[in-house]
PDB file of N, CA and C in Angstrom:
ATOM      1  N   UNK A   1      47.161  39.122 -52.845  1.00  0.00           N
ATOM      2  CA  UNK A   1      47.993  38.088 -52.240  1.00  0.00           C
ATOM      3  C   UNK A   1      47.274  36.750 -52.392  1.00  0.00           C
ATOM      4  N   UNK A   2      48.362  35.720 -53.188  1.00  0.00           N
ATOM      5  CA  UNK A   2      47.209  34.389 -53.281  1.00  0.00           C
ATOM      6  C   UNK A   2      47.312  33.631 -51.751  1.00  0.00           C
ATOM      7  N   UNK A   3      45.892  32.948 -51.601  1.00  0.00           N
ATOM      8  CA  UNK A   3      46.160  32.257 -50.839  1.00  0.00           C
ATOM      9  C   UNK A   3      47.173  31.589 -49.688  1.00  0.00           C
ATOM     10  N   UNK A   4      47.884  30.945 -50.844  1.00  0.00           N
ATOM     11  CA  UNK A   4      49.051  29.838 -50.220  1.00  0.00           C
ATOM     12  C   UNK A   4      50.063  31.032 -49.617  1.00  0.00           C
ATOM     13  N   UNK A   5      50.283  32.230 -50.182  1.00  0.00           N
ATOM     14  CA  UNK A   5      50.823  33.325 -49.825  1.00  0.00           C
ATOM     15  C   UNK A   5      50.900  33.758 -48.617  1.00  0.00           C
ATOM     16  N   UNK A   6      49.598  33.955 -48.379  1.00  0.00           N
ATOM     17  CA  UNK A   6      48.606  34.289 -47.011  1.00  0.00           C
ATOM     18  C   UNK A   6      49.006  33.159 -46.157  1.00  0.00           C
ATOM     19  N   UNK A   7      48.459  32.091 -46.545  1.00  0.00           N
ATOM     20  CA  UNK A   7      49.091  31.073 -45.005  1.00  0.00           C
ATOM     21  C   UNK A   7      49.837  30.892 -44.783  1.00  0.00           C
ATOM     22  N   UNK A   8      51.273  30.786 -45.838  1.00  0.00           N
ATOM     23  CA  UNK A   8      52.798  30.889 -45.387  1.00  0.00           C
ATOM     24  C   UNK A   8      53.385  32.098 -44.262  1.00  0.00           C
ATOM     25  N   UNK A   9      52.266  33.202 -44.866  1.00  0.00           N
ATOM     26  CA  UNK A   9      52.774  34.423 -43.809  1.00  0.00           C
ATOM     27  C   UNK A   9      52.207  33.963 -42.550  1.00  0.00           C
ATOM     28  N   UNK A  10      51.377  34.057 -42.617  1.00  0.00           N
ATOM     29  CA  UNK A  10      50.028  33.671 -41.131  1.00  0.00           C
ATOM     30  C   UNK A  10      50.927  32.194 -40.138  1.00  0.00           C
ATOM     31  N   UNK A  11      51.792  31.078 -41.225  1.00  0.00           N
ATOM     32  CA  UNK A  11      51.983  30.158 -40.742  1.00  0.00           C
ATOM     33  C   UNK A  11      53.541  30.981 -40.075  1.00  0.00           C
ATOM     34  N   UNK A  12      54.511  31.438 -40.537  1.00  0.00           N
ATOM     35  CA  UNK A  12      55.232  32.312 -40.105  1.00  0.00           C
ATOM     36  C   UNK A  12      54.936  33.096 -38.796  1.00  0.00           C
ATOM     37  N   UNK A  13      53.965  33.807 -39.047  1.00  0.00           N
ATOM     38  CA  UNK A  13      53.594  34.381 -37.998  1.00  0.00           C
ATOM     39  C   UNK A  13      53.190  33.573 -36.570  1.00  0.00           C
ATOM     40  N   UNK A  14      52.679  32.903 -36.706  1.00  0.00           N
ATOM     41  CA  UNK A  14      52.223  31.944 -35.898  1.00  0.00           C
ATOM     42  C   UNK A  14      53.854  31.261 -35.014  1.00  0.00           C
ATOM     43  N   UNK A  15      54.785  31.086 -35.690  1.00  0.00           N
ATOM     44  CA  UNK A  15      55.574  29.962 -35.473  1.00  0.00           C
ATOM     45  C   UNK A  15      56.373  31.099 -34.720  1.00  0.00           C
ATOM     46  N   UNK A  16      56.311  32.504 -34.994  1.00  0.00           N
ATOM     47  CA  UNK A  16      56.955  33.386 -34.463  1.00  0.00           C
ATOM     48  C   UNK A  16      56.513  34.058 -32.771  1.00  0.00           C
ATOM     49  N   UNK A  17      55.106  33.594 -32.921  1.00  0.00           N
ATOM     50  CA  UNK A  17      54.218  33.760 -31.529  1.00  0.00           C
ATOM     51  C   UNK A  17      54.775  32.393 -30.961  1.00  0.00           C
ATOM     52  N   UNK A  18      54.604  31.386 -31.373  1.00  0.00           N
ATOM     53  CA  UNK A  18      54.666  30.381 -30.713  1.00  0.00           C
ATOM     54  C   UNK A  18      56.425  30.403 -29.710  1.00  0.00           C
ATOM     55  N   UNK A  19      56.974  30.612 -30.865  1.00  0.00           N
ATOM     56  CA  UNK A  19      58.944  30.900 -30.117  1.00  0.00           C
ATOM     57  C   UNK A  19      59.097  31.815 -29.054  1.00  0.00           C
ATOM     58  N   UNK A  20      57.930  33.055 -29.121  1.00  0.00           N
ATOM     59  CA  UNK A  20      58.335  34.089 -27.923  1.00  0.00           C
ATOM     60  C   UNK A  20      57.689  33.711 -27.244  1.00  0.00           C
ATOM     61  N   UNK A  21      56.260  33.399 -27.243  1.00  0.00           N
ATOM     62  CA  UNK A  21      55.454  32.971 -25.956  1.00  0.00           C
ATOM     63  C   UNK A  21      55.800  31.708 -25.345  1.00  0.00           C
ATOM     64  N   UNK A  22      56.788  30.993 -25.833  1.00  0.00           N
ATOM     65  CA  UNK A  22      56.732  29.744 -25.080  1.00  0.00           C
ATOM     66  C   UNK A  22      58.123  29.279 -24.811  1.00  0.00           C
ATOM     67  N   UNK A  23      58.884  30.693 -25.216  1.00  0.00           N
ATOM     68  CA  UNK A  23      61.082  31.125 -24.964  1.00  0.00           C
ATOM     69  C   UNK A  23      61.246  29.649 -25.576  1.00  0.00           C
ATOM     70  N   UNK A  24      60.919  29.224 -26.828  1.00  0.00           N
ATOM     71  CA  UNK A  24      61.622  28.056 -27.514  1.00  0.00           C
ATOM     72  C   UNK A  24      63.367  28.456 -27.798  1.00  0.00           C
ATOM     73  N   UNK A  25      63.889  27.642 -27.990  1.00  0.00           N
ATOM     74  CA  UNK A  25      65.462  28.085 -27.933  1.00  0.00           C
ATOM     75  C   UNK A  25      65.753  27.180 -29.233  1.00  0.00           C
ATOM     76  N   UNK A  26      66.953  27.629 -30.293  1.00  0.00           N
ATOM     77  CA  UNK A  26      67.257  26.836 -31.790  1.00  0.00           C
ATOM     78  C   UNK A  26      66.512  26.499 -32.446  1.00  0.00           C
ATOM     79  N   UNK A  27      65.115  27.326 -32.928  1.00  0.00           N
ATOM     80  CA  UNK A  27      64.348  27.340 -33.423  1.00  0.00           C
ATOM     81  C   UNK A  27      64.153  28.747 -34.429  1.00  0.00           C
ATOM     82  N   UNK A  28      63.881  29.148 -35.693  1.00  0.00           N
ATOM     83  CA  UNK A  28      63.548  30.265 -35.795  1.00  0.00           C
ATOM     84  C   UNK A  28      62.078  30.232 -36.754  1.00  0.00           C
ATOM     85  N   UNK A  29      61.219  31.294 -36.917  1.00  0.00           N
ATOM     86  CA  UNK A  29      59.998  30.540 -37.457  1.00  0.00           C
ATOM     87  C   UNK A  29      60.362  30.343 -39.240  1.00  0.00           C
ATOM     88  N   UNK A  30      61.417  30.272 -39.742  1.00  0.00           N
ATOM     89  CA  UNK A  30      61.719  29.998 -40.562  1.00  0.00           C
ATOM     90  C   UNK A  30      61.742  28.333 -40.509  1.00  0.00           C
ATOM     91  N   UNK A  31      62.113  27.913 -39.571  1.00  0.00           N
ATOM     92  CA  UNK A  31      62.802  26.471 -39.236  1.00  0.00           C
ATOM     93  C   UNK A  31      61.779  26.005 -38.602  1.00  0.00           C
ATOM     94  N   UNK A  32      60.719  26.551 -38.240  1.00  0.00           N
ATOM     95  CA  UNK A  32      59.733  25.875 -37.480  1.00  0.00           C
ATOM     96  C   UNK A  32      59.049  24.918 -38.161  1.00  0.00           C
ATOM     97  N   UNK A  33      59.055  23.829 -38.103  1.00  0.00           N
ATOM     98  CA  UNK A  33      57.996  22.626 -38.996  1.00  0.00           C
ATOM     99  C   UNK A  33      56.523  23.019 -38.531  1.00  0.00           C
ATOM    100  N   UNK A  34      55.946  23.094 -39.534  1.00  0.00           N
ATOM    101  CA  UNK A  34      54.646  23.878 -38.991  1.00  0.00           C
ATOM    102  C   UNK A  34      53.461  22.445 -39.044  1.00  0.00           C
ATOM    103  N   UNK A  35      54.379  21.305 -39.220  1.00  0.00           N
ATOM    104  CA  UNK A  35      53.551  19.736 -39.157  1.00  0.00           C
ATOM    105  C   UNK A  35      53.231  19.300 -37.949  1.00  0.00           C
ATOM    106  N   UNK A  36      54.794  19.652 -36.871  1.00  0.00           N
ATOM    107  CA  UNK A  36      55.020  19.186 -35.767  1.00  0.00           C
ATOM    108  C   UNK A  36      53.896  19.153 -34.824  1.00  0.00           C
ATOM    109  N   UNK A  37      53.624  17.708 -34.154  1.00  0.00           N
ATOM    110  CA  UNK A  37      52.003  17.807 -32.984  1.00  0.00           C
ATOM    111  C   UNK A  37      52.847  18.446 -31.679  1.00  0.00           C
ATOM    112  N   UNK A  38      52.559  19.803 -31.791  1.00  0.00           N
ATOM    113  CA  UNK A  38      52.662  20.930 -30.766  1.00  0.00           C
ATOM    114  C   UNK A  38      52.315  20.896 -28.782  1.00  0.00           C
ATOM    115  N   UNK A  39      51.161  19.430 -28.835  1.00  0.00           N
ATOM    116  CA  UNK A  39      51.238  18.567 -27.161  1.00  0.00           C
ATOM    117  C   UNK A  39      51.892  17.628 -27.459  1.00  0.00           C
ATOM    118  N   UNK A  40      52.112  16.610 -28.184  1.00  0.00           N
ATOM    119  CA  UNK A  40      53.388  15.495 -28.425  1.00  0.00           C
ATOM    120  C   UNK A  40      54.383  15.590 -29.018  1.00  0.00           C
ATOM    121  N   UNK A  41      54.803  16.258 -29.186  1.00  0.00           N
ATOM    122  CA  UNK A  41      56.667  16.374 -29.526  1.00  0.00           C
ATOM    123  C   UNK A  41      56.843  17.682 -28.752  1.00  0.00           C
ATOM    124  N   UNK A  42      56.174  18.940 -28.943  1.00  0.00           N
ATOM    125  CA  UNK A  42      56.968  20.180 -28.451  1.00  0.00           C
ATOM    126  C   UNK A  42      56.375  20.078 -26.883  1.00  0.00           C
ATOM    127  N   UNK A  43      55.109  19.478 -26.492  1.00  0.00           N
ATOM    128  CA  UNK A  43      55.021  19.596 -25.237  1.00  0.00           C
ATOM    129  C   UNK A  43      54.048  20.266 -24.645  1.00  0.00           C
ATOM    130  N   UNK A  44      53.804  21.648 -25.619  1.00  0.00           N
ATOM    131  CA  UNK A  44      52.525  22.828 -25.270  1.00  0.00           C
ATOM    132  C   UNK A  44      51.249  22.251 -24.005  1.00  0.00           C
ATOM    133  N   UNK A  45      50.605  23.198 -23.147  1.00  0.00           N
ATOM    134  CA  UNK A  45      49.981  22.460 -22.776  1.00  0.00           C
ATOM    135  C   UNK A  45      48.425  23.385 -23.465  1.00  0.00           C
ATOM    136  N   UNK A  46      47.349  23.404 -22.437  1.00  0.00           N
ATOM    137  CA  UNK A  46      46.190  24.189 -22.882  1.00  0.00           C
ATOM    138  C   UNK A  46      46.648  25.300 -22.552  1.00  0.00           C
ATOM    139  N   UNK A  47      47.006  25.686 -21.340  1.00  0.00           N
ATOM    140  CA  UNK A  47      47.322  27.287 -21.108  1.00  0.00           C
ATOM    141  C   UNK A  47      48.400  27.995 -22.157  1.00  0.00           C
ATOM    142  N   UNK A  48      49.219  27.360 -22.818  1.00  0.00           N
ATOM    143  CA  UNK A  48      50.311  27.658 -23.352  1.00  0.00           C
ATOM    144  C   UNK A  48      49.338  28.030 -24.724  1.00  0.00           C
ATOM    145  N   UNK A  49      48.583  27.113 -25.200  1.00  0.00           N
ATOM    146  CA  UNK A  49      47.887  27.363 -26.319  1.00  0.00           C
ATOM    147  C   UNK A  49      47.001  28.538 -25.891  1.00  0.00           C
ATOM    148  N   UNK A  50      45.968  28.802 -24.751  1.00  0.00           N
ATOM    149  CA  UNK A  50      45.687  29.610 -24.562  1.00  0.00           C
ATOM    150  C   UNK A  50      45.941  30.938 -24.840  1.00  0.00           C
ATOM    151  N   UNK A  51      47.731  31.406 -24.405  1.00  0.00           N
ATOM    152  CA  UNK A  51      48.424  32.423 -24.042  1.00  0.00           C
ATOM    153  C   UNK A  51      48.606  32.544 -25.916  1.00  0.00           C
ATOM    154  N   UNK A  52      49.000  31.571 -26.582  1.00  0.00           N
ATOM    155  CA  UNK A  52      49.166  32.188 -27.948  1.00  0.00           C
ATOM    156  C   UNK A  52      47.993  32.516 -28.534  1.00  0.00           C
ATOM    157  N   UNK A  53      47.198  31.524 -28.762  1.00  0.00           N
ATOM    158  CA  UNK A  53      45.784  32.326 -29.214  1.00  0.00           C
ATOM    159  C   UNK A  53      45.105  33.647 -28.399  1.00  0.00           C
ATOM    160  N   UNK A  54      45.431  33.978 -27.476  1.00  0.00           N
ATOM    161  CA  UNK A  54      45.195  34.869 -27.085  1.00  0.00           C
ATOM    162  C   UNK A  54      45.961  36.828 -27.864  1.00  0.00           C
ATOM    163  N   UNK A  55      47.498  35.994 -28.250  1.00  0.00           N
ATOM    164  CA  UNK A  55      48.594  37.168 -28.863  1.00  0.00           C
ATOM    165  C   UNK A  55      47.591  37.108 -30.200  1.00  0.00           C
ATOM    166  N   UNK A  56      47.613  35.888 -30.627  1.00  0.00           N
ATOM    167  CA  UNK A  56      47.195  36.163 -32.263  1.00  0.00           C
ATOM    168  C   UNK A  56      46.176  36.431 -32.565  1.00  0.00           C
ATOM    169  N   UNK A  57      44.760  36.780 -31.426  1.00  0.00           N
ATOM    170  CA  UNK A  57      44.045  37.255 -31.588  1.00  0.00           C
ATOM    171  C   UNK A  57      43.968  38.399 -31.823  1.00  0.00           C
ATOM    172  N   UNK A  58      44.878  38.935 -31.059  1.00  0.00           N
ATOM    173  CA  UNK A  58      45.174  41.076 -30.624  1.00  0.00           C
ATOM    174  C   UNK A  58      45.939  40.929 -32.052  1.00  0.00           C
ATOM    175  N   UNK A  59      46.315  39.957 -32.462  1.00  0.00           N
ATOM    176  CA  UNK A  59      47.258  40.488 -34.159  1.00  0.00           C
ATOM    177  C   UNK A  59      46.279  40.329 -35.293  1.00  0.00           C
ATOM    178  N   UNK A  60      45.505  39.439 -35.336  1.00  0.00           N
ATOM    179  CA  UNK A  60      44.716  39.350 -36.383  1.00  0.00           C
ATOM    180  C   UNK A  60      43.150  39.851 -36.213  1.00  0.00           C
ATOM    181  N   UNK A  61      42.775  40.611 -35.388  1.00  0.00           N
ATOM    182  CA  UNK A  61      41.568  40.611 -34.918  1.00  0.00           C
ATOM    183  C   UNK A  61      40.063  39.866 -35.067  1.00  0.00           C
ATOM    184  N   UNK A  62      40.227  38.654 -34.717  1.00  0.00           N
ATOM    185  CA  UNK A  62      39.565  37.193 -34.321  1.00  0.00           C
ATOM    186  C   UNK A  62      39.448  36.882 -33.370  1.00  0.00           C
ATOM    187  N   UNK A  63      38.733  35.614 -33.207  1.00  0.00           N
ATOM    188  CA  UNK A  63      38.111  35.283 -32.111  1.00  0.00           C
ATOM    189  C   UNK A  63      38.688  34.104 -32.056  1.00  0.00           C
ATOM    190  N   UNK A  64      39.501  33.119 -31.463  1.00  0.00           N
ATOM    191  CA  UNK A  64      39.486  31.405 -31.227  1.00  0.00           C
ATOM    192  C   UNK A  64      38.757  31.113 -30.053  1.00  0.00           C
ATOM    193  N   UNK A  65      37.858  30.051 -30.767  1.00  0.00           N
ATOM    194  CA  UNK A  65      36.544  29.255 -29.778  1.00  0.00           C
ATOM    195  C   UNK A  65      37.006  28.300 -28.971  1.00  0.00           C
ATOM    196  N   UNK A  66      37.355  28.504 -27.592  1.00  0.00           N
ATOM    197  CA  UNK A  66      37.747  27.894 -27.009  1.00  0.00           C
ATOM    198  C   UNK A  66      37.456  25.978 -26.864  1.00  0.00           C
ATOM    199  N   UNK A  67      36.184  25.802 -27.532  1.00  0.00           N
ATOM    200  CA  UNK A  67      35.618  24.463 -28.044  1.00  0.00           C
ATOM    201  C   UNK A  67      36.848  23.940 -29.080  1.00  0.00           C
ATOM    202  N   UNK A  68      37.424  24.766 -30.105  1.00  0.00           N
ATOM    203  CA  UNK A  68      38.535  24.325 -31.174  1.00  0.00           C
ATOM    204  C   UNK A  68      39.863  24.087 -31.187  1.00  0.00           C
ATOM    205  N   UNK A  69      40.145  24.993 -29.906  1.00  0.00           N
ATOM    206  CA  UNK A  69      41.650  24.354 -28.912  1.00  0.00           C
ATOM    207  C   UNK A  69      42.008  23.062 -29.497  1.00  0.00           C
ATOM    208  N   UNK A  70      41.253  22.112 -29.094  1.00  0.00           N
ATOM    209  CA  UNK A  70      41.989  20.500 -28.889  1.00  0.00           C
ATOM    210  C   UNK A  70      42.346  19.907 -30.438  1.00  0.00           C
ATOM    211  N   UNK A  71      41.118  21.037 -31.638  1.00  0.00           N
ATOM    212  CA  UNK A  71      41.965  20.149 -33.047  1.00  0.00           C
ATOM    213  C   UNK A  71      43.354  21.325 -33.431  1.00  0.00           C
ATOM    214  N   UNK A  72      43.787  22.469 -32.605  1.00  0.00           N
ATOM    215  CA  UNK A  72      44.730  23.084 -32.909  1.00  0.00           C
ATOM    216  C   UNK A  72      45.810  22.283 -32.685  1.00  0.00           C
ATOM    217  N   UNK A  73      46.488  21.259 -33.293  1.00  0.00           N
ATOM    218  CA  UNK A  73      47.732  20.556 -32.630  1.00  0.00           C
ATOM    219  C   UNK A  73      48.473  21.187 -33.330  1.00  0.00           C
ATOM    220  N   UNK A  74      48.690  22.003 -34.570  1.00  0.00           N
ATOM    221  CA  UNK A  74      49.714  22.578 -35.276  1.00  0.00           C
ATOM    222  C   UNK A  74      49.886  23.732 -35.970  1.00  0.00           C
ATOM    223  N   UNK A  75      51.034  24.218 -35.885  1.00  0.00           N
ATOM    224  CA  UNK A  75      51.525  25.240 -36.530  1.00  0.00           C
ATOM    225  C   UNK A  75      50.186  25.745 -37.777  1.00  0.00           C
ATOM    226  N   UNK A  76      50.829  24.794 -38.701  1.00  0.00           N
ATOM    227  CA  UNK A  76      49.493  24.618 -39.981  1.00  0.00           C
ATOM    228  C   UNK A  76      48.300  24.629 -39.128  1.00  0.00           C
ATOM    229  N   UNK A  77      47.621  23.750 -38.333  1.00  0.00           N
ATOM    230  CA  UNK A  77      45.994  23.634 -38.465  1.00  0.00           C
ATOM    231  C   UNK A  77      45.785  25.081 -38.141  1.00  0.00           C
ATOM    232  N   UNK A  78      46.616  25.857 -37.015  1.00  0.00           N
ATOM    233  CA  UNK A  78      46.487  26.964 -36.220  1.00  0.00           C
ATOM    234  C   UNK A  78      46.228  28.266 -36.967  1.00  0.00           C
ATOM    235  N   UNK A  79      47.265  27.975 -38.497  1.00  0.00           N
ATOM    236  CA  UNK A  79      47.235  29.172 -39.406  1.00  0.00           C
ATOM    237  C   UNK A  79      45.648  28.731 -40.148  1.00  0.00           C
ATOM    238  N   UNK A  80      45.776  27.771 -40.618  1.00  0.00           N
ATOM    239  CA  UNK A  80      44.097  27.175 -41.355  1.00  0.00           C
ATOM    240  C   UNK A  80      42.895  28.010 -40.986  1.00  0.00           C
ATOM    241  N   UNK A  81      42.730  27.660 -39.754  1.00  0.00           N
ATOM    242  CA  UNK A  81      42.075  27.993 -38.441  1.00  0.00           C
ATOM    243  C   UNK A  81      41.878  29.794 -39.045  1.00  0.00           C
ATOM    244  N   UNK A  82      43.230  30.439 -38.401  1.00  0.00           N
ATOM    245  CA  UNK A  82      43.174  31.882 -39.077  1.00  0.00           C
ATOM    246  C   UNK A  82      42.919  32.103 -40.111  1.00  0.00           C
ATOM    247  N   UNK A  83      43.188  31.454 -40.900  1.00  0.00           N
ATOM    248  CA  UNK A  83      43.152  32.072 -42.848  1.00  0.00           C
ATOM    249  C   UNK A  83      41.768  31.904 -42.667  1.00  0.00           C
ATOM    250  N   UNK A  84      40.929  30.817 -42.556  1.00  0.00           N
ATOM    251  CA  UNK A  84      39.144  30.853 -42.188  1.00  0.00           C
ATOM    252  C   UNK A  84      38.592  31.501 -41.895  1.00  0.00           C
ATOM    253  N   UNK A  85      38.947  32.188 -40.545  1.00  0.00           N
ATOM    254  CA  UNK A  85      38.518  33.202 -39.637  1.00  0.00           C
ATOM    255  C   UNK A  85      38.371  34.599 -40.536  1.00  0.00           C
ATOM    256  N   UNK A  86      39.218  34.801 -40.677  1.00  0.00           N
ATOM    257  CA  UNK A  86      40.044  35.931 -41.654  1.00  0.00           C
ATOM    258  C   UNK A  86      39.344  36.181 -43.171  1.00  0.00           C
ATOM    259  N   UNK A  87      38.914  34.797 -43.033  1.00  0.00           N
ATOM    260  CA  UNK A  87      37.594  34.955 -44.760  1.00  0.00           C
ATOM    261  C   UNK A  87      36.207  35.283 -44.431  1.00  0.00           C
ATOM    262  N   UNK A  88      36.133  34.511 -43.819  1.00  0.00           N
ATOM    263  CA  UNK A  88      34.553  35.075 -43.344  1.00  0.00           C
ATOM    264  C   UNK A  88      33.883  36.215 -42.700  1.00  0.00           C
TER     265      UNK A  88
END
């Protein structure tokens, strides 16, 4: 699986945690802009980010450093973040 492959899924995936854990409504993670700043436009707060990095941990088996929270503002950085994790 190349790369860009991998983060489209991972970014998918992500956008799909993000819709159930946080009951987004007219959204599907197909449609999810994975650009969007996730505390200024959608709203998320820390706990909310918390509660997802917490799902996508039990899915990808990783760790998110609670120090790296604050550059997670997006869909994308969030999958980045994983695809990294996930290499090393």
């Amino acid at each position: 699986m190349s790369v860009e492959t991998k983060e489209a899924d991972i970014i998918l995936r992500v956008a799909e945690v993000m819709i159930d854990e946080l009951k987004l409504e007219d959204v599907t993670p197909a449609s999810f802009e994975p650009d969007i700043d996730l505390v200024d436009e959608i709203g998320i707060d820390s706990m909310d980010l918390a509660t997802v990095a917490l799902v996508l941990q039990d899915h990808y088996g990783i760790r998110f450093d609670e120090d790296d929270y604050p550059t997670l503002t997006t869909v994308r950085k969030i999958a980045a973040y994983i695809a990294a994790r996930l290499e090393s």
